[in-house]
PDB file of N, CA and C in Angstrom:
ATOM      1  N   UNK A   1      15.669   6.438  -4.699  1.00  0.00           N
ATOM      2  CA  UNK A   1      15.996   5.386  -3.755  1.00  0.00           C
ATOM      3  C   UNK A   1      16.871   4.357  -4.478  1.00  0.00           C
ATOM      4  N   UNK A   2      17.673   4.122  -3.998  1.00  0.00           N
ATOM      5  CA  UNK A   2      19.333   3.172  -4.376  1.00  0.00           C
ATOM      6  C   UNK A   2      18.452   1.689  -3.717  1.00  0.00           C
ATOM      7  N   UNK A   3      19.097   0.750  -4.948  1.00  0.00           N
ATOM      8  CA  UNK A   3      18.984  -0.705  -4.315  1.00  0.00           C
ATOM      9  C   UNK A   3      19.578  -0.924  -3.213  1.00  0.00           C
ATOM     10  N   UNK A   4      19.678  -2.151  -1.994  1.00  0.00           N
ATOM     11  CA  UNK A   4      20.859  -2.590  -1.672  1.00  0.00           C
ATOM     12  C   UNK A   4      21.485  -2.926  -2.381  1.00  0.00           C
ATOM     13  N   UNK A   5      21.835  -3.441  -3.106  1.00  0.00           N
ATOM     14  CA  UNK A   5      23.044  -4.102  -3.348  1.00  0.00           C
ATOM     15  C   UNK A   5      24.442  -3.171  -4.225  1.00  0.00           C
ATOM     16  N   UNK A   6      23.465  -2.039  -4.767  1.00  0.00           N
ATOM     17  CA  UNK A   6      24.488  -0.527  -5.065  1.00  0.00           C
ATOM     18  C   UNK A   6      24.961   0.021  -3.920  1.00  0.00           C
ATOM     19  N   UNK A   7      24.191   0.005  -2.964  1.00  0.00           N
ATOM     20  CA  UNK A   7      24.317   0.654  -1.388  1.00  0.00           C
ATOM     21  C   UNK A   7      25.317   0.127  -0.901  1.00  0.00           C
ATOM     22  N   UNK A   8      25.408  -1.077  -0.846  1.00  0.00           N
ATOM     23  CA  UNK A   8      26.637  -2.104  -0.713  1.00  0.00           C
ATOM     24  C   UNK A   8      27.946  -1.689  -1.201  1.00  0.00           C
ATOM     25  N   UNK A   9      27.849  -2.023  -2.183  1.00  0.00           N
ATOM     26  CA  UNK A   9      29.192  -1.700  -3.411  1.00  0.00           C
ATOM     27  C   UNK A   9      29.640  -0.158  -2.832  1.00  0.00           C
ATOM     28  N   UNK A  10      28.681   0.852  -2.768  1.00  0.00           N
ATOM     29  CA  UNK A  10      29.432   2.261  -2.276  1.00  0.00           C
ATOM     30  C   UNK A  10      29.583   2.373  -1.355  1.00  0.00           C
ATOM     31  N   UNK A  11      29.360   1.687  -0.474  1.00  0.00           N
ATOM     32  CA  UNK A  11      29.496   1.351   0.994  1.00  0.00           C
ATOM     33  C   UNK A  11      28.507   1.830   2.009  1.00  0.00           C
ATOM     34  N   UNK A  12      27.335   2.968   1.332  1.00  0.00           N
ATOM     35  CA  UNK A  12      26.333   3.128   2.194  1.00  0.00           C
ATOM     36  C   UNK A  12      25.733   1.978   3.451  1.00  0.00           C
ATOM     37  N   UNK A  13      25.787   1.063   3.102  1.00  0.00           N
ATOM     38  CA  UNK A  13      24.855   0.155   3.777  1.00  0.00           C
ATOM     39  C   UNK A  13      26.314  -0.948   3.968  1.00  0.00           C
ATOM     40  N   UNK A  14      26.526  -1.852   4.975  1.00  0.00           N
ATOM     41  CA  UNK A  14      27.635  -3.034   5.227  1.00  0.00           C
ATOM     42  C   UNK A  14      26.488  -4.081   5.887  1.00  0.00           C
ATOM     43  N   UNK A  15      27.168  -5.149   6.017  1.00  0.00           N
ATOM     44  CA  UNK A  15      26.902  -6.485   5.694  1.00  0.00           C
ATOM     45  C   UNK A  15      27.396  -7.254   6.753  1.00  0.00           C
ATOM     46  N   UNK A  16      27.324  -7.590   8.132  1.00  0.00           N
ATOM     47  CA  UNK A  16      28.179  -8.768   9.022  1.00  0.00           C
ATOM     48  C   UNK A  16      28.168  -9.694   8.306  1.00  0.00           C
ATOM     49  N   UNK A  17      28.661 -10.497   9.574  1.00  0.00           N
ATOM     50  CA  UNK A  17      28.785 -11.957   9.186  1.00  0.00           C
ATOM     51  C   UNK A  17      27.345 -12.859   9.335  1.00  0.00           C
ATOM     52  N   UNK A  18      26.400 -12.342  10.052  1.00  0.00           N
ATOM     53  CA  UNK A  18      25.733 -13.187   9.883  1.00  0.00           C
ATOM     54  C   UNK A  18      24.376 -12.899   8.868  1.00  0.00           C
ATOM     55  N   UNK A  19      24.831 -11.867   8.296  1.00  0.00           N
ATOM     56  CA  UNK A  19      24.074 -11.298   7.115  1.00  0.00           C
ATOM     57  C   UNK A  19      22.840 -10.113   7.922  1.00  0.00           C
ATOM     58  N   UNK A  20      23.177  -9.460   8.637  1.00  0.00           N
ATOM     59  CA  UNK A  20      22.621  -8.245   8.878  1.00  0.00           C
ATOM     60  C   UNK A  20      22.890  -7.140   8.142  1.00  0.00           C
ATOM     61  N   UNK A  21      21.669  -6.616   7.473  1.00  0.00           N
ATOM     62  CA  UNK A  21      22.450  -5.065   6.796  1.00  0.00           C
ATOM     63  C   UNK A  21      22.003  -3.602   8.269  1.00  0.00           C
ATOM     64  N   UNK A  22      23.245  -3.032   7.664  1.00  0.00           N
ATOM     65  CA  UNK A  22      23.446  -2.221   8.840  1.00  0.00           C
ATOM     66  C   UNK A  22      23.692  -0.358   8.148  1.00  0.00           C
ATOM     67  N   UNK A  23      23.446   0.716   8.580  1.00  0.00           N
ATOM     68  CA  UNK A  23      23.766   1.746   8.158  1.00  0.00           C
ATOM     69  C   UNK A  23      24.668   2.163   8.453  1.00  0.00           C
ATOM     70  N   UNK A  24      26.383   2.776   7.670  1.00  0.00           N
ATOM     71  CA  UNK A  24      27.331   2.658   7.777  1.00  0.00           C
ATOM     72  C   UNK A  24      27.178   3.959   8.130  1.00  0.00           C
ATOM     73  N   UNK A  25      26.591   5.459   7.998  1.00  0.00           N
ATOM     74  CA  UNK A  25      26.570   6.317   8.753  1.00  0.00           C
ATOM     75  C   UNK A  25      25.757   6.637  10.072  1.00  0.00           C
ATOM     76  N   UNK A  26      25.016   5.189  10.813  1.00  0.00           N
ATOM     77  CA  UNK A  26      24.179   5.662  11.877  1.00  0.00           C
ATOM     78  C   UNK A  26      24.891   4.421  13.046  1.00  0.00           C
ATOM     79  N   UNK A  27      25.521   3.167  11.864  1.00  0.00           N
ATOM     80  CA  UNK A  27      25.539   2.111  12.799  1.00  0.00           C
ATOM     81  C   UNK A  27      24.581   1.587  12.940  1.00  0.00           C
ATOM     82  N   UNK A  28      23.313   1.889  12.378  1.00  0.00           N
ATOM     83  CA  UNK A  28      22.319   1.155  13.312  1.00  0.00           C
ATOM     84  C   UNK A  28      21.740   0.008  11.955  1.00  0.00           C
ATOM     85  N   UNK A  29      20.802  -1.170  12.344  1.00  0.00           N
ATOM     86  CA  UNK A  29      20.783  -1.968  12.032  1.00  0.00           C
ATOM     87  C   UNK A  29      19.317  -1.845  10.856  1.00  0.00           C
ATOM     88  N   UNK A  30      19.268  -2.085   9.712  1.00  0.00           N
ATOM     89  CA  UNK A  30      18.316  -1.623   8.822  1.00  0.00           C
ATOM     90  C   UNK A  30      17.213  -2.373   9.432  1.00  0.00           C
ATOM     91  N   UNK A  31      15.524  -2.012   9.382  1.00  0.00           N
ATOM     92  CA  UNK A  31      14.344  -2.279   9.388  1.00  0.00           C
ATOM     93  C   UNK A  31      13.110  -2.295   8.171  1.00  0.00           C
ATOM     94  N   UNK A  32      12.647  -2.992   8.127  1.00  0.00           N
ATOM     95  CA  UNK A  32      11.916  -3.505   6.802  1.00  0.00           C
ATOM     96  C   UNK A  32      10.481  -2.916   6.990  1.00  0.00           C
ATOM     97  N   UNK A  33      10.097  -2.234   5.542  1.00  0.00           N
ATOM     98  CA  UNK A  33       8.832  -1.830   5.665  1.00  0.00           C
ATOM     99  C   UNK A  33       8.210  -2.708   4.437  1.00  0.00           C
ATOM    100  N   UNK A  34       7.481  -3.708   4.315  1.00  0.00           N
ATOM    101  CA  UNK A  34       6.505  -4.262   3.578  1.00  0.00           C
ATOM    102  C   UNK A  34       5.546  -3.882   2.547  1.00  0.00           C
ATOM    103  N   UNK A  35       5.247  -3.668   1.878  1.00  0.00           N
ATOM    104  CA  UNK A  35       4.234  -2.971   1.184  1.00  0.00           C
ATOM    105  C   UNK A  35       3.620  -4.558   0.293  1.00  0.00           C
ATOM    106  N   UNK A  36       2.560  -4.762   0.709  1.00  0.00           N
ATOM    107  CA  UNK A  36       2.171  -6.382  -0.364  1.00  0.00           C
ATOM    108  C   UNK A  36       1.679  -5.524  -1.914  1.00  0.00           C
ATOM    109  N   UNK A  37       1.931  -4.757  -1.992  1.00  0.00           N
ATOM    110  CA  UNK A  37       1.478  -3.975  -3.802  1.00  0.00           C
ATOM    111  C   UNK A  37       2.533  -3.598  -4.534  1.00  0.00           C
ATOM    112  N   UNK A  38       3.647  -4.009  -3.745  1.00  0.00           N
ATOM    113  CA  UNK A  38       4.978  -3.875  -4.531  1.00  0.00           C
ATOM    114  C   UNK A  38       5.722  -5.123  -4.443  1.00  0.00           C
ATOM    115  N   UNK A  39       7.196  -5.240  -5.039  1.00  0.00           N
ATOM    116  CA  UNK A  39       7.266  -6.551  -5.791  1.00  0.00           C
ATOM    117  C   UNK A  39       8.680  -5.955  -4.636  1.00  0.00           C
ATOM    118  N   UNK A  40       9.284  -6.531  -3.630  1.00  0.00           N
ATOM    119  CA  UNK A  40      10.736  -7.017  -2.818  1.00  0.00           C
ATOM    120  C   UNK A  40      10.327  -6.072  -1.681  1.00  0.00           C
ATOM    121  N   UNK A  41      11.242  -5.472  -0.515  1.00  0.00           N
ATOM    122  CA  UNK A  41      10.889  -4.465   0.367  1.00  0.00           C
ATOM    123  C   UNK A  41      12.126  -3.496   0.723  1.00  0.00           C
ATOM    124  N   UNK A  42      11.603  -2.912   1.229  1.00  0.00           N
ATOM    125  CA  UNK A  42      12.185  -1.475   1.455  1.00  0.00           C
ATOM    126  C   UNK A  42      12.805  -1.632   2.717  1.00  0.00           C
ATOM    127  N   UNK A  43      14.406  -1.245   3.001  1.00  0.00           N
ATOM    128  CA  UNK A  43      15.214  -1.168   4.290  1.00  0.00           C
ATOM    129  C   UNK A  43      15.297   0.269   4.536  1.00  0.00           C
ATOM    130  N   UNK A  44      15.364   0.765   5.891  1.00  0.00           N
ATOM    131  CA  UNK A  44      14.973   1.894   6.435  1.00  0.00           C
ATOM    132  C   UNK A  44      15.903   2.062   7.675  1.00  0.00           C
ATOM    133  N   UNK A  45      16.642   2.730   7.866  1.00  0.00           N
ATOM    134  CA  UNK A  45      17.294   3.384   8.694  1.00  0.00           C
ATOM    135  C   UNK A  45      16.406   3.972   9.924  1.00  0.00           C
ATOM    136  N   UNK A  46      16.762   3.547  11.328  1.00  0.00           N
ATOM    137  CA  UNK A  46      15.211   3.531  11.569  1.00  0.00           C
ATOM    138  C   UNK A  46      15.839   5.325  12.582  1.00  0.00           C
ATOM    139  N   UNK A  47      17.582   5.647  12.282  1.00  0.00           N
ATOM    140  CA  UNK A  47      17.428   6.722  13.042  1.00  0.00           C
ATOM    141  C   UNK A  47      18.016   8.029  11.894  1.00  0.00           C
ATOM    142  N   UNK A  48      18.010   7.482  10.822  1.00  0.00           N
ATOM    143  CA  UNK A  48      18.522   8.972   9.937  1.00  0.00           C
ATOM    144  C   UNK A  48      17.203   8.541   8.832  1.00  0.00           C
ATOM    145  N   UNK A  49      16.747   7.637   8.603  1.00  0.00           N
ATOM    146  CA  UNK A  49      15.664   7.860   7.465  1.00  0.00           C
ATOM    147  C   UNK A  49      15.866   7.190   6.460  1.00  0.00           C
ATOM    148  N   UNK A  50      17.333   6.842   6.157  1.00  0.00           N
ATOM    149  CA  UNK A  50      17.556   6.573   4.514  1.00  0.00           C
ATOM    150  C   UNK A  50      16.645   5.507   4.345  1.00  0.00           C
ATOM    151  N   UNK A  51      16.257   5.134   3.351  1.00  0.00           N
ATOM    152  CA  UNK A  51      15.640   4.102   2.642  1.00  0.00           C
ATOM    153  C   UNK A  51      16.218   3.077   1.338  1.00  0.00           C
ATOM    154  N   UNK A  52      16.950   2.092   1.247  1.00  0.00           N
ATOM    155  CA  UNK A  52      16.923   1.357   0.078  1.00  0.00           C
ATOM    156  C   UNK A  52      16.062   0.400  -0.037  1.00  0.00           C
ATOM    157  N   UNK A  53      16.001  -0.089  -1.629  1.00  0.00           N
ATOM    158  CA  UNK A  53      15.072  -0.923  -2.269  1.00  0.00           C
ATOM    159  C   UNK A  53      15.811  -2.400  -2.365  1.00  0.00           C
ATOM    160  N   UNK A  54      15.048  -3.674  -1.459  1.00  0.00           N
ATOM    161  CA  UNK A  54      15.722  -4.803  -2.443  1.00  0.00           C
ATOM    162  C   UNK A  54      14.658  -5.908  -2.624  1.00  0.00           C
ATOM    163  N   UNK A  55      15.467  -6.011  -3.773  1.00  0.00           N
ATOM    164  CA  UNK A  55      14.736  -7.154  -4.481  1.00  0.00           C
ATOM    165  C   UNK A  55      14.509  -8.441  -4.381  1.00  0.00           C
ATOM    166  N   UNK A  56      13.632  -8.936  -4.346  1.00  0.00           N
ATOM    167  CA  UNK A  56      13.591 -10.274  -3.725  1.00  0.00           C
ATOM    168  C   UNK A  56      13.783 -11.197  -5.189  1.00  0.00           C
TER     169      UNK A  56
END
């Protein structure tokens, strides 16, 4: 699993203007899964799956 912010840079994942991350192969708008036993959270593609890691 790729950070955002590598995801970024290769263009997997883009960025609006009002700071939404978005999946550049689904279009669709990333969703956050929480875990309180880990340290930042996980963005999720909520219609192809991908998953990146960011850090808080």
């Amino acid at each position: 699993m790729d950070s955002v912010r590598k995801a970024l840079r290769s263009g997997d994942v883009e960025k609006d203007s009002y700071g939404r991350l978005s999946c550049t192969d689904c279009g669709e708008e990333l969703g956050t899964e929480n875990d309180p036993d880990e340290v930042g959270k996980v963005r999720v593609c909520p219609s192809c799956g991908s998953k990146w890691k960011e850090l808080s």
